[in-house]
C-alpha atoms as a PDB file:
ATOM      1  CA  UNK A   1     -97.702  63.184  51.822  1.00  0.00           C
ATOM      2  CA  UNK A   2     -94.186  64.711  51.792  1.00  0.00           C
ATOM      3  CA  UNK A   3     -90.568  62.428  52.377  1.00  0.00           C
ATOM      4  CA  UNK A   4     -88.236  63.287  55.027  1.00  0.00           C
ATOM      5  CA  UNK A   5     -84.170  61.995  54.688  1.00  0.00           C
ATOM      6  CA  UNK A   6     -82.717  63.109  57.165  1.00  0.00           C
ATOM      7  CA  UNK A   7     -78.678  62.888  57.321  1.00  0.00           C
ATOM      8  CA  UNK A   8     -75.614  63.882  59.514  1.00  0.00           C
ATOM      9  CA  UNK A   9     -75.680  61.511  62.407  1.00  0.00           C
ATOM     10  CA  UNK A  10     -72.030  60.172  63.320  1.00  0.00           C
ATOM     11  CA  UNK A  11     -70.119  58.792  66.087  1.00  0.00           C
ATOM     12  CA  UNK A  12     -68.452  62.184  67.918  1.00  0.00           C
ATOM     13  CA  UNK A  13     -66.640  62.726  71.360  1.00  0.00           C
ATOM     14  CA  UNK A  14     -68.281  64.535  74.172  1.00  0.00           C
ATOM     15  CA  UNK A  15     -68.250  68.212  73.773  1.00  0.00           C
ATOM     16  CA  UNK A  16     -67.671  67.840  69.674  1.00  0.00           C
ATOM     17  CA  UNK A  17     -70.605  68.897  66.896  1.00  0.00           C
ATOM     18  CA  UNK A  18     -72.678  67.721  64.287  1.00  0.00           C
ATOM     19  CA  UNK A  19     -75.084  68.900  61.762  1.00  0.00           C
ATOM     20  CA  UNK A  20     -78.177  67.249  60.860  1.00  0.00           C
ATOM     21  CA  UNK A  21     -80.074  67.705  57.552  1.00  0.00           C
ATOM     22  CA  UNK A  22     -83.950  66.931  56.546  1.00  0.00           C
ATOM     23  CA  UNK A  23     -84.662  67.274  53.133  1.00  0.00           C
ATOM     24  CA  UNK A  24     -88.085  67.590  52.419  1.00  0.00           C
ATOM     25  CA  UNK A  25     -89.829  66.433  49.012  1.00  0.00           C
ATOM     26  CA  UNK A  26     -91.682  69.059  48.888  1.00  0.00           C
ATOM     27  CA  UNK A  27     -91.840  73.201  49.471  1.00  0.00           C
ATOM     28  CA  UNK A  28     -91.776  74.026  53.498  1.00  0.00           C
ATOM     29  CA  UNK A  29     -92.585  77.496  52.529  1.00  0.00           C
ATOM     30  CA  UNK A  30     -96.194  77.032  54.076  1.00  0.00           C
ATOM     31  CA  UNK A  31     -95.576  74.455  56.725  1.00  0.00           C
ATOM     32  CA  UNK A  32     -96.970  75.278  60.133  1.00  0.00           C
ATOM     33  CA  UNK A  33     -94.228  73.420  61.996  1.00  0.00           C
ATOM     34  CA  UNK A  34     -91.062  71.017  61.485  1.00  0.00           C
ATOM     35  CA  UNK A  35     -88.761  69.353  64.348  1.00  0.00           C
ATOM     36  CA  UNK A  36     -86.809  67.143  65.542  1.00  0.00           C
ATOM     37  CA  UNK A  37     -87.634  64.114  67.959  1.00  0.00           C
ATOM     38  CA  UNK A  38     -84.800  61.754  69.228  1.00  0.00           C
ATOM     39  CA  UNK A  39     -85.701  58.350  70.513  1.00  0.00           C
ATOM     40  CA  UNK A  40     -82.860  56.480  72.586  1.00  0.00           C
ATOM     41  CA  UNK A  41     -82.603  53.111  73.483  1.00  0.00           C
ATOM     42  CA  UNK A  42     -85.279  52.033  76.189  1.00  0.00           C
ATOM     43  CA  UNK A  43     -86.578  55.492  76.352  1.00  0.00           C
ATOM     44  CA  UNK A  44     -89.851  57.038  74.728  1.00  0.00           C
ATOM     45  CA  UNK A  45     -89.324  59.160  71.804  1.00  0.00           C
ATOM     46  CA  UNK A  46     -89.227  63.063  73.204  1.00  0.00           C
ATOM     47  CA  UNK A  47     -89.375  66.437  71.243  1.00  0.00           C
ATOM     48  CA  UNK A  48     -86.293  68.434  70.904  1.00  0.00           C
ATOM     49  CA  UNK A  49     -86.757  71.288  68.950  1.00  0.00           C
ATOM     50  CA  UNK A  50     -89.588  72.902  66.555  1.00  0.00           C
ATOM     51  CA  UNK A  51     -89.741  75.920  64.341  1.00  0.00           C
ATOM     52  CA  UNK A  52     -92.808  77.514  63.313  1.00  0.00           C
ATOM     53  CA  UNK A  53     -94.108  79.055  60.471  1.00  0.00           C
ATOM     54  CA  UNK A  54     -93.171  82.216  61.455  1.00  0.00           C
ATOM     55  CA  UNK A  55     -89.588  80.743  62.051  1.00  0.00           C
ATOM     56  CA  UNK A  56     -89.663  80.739  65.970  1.00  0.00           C
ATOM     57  CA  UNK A  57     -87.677  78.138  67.469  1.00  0.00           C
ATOM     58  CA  UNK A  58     -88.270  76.172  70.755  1.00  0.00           C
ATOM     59  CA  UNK A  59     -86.256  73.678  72.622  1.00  0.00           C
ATOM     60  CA  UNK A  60     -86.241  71.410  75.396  1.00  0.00           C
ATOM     61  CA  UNK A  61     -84.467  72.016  78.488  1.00  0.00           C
ATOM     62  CA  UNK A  62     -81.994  69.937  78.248  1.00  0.00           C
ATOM     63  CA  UNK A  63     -80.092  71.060  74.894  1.00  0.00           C
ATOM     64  CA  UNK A  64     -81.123  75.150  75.061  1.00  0.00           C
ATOM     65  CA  UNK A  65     -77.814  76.675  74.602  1.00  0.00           C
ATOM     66  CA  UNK A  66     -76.372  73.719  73.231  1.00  0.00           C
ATOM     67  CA  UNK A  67     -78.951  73.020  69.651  1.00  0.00           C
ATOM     68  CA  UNK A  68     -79.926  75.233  67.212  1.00  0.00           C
ATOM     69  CA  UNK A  69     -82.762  74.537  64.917  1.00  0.00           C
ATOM     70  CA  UNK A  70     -83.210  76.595  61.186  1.00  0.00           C
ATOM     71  CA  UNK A  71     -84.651  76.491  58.033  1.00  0.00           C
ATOM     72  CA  UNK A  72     -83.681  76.917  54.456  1.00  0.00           C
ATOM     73  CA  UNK A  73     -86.741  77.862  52.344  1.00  0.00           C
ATOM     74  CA  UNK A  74     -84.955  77.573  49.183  1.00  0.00           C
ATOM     75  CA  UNK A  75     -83.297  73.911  49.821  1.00  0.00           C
ATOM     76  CA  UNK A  76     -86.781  72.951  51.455  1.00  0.00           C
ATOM     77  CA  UNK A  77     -84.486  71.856  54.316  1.00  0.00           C
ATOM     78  CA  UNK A  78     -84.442  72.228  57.815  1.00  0.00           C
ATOM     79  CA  UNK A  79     -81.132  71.787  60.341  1.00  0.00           C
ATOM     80  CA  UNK A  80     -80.021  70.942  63.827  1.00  0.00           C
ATOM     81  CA  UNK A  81     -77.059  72.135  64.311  1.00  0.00           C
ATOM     82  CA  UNK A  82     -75.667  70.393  67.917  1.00  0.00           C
ATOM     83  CA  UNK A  83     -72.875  71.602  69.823  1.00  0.00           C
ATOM     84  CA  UNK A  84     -71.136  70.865  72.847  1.00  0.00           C
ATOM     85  CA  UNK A  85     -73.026  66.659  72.655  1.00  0.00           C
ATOM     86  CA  UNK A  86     -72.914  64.917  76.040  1.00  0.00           C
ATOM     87  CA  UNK A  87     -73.021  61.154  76.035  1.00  0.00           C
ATOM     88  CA  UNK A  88     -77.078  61.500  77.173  1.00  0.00           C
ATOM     89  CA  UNK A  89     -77.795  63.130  73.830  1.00  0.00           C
ATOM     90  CA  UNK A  90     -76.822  59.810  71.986  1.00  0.00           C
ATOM     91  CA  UNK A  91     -80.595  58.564  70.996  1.00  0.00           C
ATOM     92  CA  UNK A  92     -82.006  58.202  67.074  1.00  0.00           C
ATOM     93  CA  UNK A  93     -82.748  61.516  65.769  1.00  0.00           C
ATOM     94  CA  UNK A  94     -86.030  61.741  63.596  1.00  0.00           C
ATOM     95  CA  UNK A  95     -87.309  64.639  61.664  1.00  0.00           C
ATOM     96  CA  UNK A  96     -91.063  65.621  61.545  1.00  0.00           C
ATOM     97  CA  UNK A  97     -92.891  68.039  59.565  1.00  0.00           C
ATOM     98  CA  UNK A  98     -96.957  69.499  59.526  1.00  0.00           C
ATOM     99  CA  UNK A  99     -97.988  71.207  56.787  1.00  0.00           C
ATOM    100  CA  UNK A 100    -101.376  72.383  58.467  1.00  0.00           C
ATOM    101  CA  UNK A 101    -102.572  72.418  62.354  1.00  0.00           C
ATOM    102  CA  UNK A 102    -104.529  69.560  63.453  1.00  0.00           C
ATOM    103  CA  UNK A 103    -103.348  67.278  60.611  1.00  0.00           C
ATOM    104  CA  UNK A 104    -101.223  64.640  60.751  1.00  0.00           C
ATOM    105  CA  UNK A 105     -97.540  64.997  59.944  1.00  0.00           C
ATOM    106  CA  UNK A 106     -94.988  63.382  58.929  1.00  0.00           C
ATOM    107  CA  UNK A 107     -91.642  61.227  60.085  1.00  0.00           C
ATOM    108  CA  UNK A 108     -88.246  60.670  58.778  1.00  0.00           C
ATOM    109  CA  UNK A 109     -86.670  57.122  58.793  1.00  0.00           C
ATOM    110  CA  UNK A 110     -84.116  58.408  61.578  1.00  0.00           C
ATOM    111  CA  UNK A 111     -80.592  59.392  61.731  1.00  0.00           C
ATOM    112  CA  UNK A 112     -78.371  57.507  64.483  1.00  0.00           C
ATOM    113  CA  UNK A 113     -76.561  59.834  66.523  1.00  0.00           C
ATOM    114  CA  UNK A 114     -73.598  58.169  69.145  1.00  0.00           C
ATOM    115  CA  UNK A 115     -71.463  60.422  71.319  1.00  0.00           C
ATOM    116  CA  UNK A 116     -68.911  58.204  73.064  1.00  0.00           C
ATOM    117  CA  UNK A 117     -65.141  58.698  74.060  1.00  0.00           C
END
């Protein structure tokens, strides 16, 4: 079983930035897939980005152009690095990573991200 902290999430104005960080306990050179879920209040918990093992990213509609998802091997860390934030991207942001298709993976504790004038 590998741990997830995930950190970066902040109060920031509409159109600002922030960076969030999952640190995993363990090496992601192998992993078959890590994301990013955000869950906000009253909502169901949705997928936002994922990067493969072959480092291919994918995002949902709503933040393409906006989120970037990466990886660093070395740090056994991946990113989400979010630009331009509208007040509907406020929600709890939660990292997930599986190590091998059809298993089950695993979640972060969340990282609170608020984006309010």
């Amino acid at each position: 079983q590998v741990q997830l902290v995930e950190s970066g999430g902040g109060l920031v104005q509409p159109g600002g930035s922030l960076r969030l960080s999952c640190a995993a306990s363990r090496s992601i050179f192998s992993i078959n897939r890590m994301a990013w879920y955000r869950q906000a209040p009253g909502k169901q918990r949705e997928l936002v980005a994922f990067i493969d093992s072959g480092g291919t990213a994918n995002y949902v509609d709503s933040v393409k152009g906006r989120f970037t998802i990466s990886r660093d091997g070395a740090k056994n860390t991946v990113y989400l690095q979010m630009n331009s934030l509208k007040p509907e991207d406020t929600a709890v942001y939660y990292c997930y990573a599986q190590y091998r298709i059809g298993t089950d993976g695993s979640w972060g504790q969340g990282t609170q991200v608020t984006v309010s004038s």
